[in-house]
C-alpha atoms as a PDB file:
ATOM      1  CA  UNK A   1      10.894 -22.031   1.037  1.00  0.00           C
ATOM      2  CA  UNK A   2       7.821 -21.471   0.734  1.00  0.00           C
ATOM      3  CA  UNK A   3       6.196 -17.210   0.793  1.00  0.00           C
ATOM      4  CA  UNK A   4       2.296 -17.150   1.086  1.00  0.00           C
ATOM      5  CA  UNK A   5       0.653 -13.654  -0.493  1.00  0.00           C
ATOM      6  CA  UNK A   6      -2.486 -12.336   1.316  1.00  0.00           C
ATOM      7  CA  UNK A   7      -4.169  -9.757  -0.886  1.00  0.00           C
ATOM      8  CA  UNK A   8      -2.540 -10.759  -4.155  1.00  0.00           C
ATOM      9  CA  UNK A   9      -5.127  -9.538  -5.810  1.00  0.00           C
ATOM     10  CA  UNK A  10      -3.890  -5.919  -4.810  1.00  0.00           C
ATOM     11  CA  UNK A  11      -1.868  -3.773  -6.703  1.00  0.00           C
ATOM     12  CA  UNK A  12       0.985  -4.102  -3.554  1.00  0.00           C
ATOM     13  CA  UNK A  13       0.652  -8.047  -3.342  1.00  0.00           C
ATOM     14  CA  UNK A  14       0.383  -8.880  -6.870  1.00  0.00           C
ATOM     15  CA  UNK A  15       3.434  -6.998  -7.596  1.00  0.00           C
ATOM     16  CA  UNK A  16       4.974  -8.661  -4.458  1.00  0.00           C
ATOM     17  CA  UNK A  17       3.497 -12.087  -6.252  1.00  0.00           C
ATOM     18  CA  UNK A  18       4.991 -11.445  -9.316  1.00  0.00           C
ATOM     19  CA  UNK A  19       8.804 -10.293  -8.066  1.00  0.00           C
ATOM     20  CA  UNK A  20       8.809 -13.618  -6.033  1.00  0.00           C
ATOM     21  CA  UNK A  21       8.095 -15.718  -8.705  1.00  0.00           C
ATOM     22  CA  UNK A  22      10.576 -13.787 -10.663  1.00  0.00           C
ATOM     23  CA  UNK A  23      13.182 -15.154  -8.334  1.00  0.00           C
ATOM     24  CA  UNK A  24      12.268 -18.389  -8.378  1.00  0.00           C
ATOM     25  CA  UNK A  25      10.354 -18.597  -5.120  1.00  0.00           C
ATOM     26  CA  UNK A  26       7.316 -21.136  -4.253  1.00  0.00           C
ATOM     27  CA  UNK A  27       4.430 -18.766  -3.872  1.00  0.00           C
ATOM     28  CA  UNK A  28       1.293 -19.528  -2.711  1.00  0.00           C
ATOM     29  CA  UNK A  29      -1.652 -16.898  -3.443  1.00  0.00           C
ATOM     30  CA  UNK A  30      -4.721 -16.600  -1.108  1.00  0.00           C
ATOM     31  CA  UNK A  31      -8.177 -14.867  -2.232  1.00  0.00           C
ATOM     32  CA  UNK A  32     -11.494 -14.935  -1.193  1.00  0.00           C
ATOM     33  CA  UNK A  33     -12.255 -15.533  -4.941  1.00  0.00           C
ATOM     34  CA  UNK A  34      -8.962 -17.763  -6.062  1.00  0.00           C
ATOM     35  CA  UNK A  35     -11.189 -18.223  -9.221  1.00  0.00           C
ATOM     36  CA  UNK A  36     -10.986 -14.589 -10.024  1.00  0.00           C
ATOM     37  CA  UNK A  37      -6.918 -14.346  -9.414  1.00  0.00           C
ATOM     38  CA  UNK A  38      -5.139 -14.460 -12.402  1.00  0.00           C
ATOM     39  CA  UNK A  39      -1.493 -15.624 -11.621  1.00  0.00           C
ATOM     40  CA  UNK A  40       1.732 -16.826 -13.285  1.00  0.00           C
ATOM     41  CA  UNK A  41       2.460 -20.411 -14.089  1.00  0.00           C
ATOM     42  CA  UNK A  42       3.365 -22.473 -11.556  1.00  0.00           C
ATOM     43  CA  UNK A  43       1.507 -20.114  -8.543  1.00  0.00           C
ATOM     44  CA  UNK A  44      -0.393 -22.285  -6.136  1.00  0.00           C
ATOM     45  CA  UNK A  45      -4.153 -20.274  -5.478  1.00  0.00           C
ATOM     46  CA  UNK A  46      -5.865 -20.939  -2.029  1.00  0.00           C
ATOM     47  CA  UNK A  47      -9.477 -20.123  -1.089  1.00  0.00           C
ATOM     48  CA  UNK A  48      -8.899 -18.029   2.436  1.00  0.00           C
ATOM     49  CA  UNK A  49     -10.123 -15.674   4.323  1.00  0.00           C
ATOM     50  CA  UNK A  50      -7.713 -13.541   6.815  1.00  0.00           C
ATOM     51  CA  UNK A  51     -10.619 -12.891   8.881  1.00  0.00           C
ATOM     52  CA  UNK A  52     -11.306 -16.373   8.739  1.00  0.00           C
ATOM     53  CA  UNK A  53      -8.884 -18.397  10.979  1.00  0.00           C
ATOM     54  CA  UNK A  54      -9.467 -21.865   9.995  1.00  0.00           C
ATOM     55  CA  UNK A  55      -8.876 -21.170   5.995  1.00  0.00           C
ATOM     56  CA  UNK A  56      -5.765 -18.705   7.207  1.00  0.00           C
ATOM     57  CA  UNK A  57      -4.380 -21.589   9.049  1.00  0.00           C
ATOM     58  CA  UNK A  58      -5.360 -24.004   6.013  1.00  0.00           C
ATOM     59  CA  UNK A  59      -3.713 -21.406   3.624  1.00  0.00           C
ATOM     60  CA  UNK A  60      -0.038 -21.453   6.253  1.00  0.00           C
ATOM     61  CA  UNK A  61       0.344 -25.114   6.059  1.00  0.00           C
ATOM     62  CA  UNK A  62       4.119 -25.715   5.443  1.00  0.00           C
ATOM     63  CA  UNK A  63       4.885 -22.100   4.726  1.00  0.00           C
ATOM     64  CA  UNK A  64       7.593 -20.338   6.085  1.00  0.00           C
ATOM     65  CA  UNK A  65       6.947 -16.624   4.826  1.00  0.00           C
ATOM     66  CA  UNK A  66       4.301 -14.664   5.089  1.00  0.00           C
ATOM     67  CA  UNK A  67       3.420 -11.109   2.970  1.00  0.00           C
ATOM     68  CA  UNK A  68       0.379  -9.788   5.025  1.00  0.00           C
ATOM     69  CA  UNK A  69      -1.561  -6.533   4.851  1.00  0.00           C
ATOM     70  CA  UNK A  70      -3.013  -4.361   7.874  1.00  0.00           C
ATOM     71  CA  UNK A  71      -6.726  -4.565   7.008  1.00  0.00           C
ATOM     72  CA  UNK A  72      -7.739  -7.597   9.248  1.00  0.00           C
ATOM     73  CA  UNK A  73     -10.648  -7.227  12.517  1.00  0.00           C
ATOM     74  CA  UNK A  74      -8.709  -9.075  14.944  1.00  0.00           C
ATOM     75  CA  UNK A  75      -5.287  -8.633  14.473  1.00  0.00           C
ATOM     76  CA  UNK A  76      -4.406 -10.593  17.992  1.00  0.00           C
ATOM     77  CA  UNK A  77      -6.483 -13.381  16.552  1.00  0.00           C
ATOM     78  CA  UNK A  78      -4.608 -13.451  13.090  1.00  0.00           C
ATOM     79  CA  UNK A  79      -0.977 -12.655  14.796  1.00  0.00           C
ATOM     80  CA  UNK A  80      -1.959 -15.875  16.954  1.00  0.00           C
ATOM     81  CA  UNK A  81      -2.839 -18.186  13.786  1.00  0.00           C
ATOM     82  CA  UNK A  82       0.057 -17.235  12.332  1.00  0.00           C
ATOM     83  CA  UNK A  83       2.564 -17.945  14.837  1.00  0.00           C
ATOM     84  CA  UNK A  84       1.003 -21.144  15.125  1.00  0.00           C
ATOM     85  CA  UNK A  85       0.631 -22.158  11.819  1.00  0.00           C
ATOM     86  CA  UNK A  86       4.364 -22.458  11.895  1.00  0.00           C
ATOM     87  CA  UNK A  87       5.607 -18.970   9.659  1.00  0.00           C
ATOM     88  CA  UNK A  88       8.542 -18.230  11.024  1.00  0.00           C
ATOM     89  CA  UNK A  89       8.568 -14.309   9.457  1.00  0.00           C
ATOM     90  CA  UNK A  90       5.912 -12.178   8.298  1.00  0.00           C
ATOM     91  CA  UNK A  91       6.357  -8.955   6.200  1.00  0.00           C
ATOM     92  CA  UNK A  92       3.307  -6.242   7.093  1.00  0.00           C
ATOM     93  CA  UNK A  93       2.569  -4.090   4.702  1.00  0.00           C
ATOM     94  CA  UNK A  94       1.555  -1.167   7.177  1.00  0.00           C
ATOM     95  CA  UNK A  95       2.125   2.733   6.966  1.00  0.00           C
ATOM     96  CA  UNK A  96       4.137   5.557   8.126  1.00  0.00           C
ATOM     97  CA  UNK A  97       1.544   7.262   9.917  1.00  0.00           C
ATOM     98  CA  UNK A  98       2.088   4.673  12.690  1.00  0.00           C
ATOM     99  CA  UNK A  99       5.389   6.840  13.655  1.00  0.00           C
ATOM    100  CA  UNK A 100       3.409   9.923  14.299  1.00  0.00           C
ATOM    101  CA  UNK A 101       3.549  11.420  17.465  1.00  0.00           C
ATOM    102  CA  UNK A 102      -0.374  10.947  17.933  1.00  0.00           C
ATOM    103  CA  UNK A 103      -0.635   7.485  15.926  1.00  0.00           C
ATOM    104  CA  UNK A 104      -2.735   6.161  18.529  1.00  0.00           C
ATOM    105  CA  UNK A 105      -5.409   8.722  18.634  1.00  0.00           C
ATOM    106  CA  UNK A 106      -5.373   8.642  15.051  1.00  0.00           C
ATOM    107  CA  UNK A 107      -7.878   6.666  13.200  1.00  0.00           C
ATOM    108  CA  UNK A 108      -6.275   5.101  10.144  1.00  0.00           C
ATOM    109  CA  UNK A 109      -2.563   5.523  12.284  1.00  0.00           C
ATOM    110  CA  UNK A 110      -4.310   3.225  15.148  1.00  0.00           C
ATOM    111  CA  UNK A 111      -5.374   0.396  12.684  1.00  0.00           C
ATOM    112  CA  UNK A 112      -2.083  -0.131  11.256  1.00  0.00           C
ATOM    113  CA  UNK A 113      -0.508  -0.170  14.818  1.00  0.00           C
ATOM    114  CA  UNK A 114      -2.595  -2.532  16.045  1.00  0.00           C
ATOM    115  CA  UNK A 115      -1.575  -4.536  13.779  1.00  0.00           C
ATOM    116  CA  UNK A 116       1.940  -3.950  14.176  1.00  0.00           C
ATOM    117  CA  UNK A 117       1.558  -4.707  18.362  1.00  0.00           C
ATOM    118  CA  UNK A 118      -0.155  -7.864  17.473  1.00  0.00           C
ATOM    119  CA  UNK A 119       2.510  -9.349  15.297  1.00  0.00           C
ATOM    120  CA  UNK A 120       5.091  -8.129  17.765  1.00  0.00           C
ATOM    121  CA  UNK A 121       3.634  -9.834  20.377  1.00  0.00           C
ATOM    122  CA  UNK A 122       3.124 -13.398  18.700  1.00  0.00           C
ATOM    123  CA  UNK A 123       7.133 -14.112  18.759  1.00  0.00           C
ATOM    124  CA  UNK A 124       6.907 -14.640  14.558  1.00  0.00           C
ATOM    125  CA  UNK A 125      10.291 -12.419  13.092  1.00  0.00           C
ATOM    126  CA  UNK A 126       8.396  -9.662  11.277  1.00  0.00           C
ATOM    127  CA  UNK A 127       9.489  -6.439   8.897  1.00  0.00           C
ATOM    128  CA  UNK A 128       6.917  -3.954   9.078  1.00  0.00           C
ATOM    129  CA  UNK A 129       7.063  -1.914   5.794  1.00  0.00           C
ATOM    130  CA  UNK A 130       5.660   1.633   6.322  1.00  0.00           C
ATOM    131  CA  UNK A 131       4.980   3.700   3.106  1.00  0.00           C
ATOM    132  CA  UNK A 132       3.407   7.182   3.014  1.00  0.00           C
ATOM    133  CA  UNK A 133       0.885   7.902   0.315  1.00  0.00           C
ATOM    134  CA  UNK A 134       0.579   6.032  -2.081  1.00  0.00           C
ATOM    135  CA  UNK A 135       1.266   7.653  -6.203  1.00  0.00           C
ATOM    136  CA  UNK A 136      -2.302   5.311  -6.739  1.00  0.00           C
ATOM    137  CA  UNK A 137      -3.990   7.394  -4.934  1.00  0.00           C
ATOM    138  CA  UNK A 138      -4.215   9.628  -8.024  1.00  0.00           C
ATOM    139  CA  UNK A 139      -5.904   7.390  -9.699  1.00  0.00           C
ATOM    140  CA  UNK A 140      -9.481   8.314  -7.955  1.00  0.00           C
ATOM    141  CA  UNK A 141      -8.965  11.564 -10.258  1.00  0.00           C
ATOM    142  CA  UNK A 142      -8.986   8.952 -13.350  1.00  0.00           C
ATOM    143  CA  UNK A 143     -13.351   9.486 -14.491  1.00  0.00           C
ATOM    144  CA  UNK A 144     -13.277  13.550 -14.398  1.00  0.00           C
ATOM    145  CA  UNK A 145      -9.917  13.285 -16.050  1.00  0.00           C
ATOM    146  CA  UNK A 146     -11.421  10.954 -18.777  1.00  0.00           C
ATOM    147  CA  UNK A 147     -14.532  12.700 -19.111  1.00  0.00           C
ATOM    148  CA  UNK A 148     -13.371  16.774 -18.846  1.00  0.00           C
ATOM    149  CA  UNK A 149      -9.989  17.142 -18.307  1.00  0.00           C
ATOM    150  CA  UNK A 150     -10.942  18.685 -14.969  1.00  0.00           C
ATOM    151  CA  UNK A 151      -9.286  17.363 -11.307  1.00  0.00           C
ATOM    152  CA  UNK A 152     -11.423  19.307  -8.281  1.00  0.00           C
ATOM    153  CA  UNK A 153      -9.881  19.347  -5.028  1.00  0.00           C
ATOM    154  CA  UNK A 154     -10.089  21.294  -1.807  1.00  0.00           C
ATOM    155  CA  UNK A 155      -6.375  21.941  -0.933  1.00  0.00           C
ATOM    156  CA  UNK A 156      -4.846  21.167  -4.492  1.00  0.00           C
ATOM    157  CA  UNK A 157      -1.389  23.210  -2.946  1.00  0.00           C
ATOM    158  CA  UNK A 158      -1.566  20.170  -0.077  1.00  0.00           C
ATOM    159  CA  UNK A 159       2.347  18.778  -0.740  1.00  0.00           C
ATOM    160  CA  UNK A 160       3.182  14.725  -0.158  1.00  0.00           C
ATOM    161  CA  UNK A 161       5.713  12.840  -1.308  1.00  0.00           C
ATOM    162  CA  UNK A 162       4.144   9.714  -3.287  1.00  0.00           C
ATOM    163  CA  UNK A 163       5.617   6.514  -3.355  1.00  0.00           C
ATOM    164  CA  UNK A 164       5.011   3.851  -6.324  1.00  0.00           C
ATOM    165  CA  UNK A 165       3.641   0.289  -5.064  1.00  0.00           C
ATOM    166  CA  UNK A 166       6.163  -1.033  -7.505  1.00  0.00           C
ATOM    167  CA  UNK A 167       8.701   0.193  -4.533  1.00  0.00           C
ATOM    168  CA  UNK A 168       6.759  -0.800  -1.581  1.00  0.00           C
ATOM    169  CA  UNK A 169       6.881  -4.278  -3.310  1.00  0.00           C
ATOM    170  CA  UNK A 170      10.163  -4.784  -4.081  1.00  0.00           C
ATOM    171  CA  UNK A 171      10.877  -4.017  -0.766  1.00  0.00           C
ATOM    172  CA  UNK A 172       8.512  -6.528   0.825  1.00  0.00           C
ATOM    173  CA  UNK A 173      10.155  -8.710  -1.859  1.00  0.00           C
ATOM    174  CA  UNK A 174      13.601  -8.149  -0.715  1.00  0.00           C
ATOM    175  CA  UNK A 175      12.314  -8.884   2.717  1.00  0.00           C
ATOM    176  CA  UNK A 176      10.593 -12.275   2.206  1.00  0.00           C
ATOM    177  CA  UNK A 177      13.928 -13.520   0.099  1.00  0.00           C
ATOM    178  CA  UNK A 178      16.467 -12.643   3.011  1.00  0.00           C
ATOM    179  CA  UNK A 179      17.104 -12.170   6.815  1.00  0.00           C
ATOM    180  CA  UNK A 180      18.448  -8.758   6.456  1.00  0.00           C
ATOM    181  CA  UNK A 181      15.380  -6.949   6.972  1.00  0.00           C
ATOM    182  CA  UNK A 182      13.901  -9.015   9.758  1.00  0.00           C
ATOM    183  CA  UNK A 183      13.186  -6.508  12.714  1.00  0.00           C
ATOM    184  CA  UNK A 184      13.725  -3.293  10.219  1.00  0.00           C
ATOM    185  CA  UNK A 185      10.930  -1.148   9.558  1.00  0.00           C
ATOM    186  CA  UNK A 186      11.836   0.924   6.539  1.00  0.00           C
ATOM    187  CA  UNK A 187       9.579   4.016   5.973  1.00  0.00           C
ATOM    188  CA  UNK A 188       9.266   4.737   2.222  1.00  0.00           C
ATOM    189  CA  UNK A 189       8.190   7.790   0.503  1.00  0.00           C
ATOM    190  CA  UNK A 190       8.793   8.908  -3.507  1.00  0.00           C
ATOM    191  CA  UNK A 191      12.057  10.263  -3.822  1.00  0.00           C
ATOM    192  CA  UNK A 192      10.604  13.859  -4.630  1.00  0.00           C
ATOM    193  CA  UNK A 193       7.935  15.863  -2.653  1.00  0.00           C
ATOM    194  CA  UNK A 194       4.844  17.403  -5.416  1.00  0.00           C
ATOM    195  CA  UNK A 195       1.305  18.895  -4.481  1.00  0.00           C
ATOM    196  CA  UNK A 196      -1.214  18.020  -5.516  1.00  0.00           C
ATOM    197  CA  UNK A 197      -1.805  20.810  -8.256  1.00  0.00           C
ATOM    198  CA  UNK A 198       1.791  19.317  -9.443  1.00  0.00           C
ATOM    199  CA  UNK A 199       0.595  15.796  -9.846  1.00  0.00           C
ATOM    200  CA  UNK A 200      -2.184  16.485 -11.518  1.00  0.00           C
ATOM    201  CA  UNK A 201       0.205  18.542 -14.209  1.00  0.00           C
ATOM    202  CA  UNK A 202       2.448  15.200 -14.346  1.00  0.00           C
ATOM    203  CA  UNK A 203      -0.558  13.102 -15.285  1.00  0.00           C
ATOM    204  CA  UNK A 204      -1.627  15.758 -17.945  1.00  0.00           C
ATOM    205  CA  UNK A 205       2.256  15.723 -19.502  1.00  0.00           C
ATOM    206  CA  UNK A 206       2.166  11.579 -19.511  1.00  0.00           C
ATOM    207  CA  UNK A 207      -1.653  11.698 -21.386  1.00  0.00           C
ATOM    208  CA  UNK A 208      -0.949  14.789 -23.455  1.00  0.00           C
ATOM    209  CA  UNK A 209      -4.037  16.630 -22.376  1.00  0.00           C
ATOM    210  CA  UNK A 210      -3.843  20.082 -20.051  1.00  0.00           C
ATOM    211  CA  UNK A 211      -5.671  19.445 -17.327  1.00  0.00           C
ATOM    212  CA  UNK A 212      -7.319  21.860 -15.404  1.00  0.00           C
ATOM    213  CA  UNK A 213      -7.553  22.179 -11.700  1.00  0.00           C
ATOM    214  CA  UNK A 214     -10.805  23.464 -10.159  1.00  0.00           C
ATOM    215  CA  UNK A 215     -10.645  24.207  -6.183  1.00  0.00           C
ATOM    216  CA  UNK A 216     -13.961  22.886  -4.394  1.00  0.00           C
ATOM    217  CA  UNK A 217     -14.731  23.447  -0.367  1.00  0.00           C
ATOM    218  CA  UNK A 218     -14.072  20.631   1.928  1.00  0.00           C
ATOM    219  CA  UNK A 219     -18.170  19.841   1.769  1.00  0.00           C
ATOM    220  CA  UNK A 220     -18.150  19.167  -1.317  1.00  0.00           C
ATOM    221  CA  UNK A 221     -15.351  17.484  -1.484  1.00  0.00           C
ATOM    222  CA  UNK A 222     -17.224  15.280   1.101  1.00  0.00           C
ATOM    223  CA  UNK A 223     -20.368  14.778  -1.246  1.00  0.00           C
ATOM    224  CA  UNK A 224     -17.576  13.638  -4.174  1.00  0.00           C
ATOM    225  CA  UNK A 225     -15.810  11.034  -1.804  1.00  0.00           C
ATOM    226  CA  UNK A 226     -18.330   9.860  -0.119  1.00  0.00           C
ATOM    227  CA  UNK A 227     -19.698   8.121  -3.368  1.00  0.00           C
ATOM    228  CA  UNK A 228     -16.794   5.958  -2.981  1.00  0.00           C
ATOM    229  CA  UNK A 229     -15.446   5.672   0.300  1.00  0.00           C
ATOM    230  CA  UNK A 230     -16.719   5.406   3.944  1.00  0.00           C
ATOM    231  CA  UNK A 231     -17.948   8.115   5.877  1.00  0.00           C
ATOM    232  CA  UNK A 232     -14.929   7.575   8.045  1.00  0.00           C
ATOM    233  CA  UNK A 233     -12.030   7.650   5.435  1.00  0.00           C
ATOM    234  CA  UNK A 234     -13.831  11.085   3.834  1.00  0.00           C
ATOM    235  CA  UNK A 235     -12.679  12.747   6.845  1.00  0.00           C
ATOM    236  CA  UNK A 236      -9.543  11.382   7.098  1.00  0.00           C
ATOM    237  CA  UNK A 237      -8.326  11.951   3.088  1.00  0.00           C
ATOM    238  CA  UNK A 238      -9.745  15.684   3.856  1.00  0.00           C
ATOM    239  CA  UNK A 239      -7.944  15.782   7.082  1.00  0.00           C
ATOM    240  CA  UNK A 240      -4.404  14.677   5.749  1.00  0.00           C
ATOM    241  CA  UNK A 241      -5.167  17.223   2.645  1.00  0.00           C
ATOM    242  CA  UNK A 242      -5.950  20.085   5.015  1.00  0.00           C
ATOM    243  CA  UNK A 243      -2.764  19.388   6.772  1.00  0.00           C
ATOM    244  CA  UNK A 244      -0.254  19.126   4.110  1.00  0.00           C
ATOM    245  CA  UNK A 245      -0.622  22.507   3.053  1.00  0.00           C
ATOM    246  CA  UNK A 246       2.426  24.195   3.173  1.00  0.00           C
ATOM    247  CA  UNK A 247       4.319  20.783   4.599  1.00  0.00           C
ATOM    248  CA  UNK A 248       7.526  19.707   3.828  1.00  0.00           C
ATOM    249  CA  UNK A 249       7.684  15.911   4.586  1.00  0.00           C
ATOM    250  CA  UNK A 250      10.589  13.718   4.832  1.00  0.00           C
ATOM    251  CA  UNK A 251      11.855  12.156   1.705  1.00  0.00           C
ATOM    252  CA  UNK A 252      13.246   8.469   2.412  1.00  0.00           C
ATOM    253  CA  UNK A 253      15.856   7.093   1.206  1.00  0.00           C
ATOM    254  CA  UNK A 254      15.380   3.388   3.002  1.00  0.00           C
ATOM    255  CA  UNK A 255      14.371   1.905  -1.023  1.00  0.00           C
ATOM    256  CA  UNK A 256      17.861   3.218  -2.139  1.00  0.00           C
ATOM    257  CA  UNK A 257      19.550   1.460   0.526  1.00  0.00           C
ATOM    258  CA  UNK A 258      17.710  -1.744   1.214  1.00  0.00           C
ATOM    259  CA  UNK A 259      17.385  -1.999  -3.146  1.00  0.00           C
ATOM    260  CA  UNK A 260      20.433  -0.055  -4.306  1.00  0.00           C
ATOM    261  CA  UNK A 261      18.082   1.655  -6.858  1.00  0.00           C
ATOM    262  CA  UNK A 262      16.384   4.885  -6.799  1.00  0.00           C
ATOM    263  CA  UNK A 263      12.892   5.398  -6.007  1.00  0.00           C
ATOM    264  CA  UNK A 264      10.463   5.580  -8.657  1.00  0.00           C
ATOM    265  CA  UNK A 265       9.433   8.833  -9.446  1.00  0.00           C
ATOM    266  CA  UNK A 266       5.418  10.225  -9.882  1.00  0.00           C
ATOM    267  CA  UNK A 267       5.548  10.791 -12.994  1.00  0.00           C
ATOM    268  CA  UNK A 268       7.097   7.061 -13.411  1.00  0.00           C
ATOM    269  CA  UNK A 269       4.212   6.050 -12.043  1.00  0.00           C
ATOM    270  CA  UNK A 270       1.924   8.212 -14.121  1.00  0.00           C
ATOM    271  CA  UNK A 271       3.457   7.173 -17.194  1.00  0.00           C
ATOM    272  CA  UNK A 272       2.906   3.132 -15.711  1.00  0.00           C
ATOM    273  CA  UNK A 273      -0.567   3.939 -15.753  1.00  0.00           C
ATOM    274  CA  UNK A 274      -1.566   5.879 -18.616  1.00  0.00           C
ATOM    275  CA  UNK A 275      -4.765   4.035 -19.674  1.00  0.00           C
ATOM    276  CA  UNK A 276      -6.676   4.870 -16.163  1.00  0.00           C
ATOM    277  CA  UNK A 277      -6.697   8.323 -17.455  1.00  0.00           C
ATOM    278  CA  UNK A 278      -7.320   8.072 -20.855  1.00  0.00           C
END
């Protein structure tokens, strides 16, 4: 069998990379850049492009697997290459905002079920895994951490329940190595619910630093974002933030019972990542 990783360059498909050839599994890695993609021995790299259907189709040749993420422009047109290319099951990394009552008015809930529609509709078996946010997200904190010990935010007592990617991949891993997940589509969340304020207090315990957190108004928390992200997604991050407040969301238990292992904690993740912040 052969599994082919889209976006193994990404902290989800690399670790998705890695468990598969763990287990023993041919894996073949696409990149735009295969010359910057550092992999294990015996991981075949491919130049593609999922937005580019001849080297996506190049890159399927004689696989049967496929570990795909959301961010494509025509998901119709990829769903279609794929199904002809011959995969017989694709695992989409997508996101749990598609089960939201208004996921289709939403902007970053639409994208993902687009995606999910188009893959649907080609006939290819599919597993659609659907995390919340992800623990990485911290890690846009990691400069003013480094440089002042200082985390501003606009709604630090916003409440989520972060999931490690270590999860979301050994889920998609479990999924590409079996037929018990085909048609599933496991929602996965951390196993504990924290603010924000209480994240930022987990970080400061893993580096041994107290960090301090300043609150900032939602404009300039726009100016801050916006030097790294689209207009678009400035919005939505202060959106989601705005709207956690006070929340209590749903803690999953789908790793526990597709993995028989619990769910890596924050501060599990915090402690994996130490040197971002330090």
């Amino acid at each position: 069998m052969t599994v082919v990783v889209v976006g193994a360059s990404g902290a989800v498909g690399g670790a998705v990379l890695a468990g598969l050839w763990e287990r023993g599994v041919d894996v073949r890695a696409t990149s735009r850049h295969p010359e910057k993609l550092a992999v294990p021995r015996g991981v075949s790299v491919v130049a593609a492009d999922v937005n580019d259907s001849a080297s996506l189709r190049a890159a399927l040749t004689g696989a049967e697997r496929l570990f795909l993420y959301a961010d494509v422009d025509d998901p119709e047109a990829v769903a279609l290459d794929v199904a002809r290319s011959g995969v017989r099951h694709v695992v989409l990394l997508s996101s749990s905002s598609v089960t939201s009552p208004d996921a289709e008015g939403d902007f970053n809930a639409s994208r993902f079920l687009r995606v999910e529609q188009a893959v649907r509709g080609s006939g290819v078996d599919y597993t659609f895994v659907r995390p919340g946010g992800f623990a990485s997200n911290a890690a846009r904190w990691r400069w003013s951490i480094k440089v002042d010990g200082i985390v501003a935010l606009p709604y630090p007592d916003a409440v989520q329940a972060p999931v490690h990617e270590a999860d979301i991949a050994d889920v998609a891993v479990a999924a590409l190595t079996g037929d018990s997940l085909i048609g599933a589509t496991p929602v996965l969340t951390g196993p504990a619910r924290l603010s924000l304020r209480e994240q930022v207090a987990a970080i400061g315990a893993e580096i041994g630093r107290h960090l301090v957190v300043v609150e900032q108004t939602e404009a300039e928390a726009a100016a801050l974002l916006s030097r790294h992200v689209p207009e678009v997604w400035v919005r939505q991050i202060i959106k989601d933030w705005r709207e956690a407040v006070g929340a209590v969301p749903d803690i999953s238990g789908e790793y526990t019972r597709i993995t028989g292992r619990r769910a890596r904690s924050f501060r599990a993740w915090a402690r994996d990542h130490v040197d971002l912040f330090r």
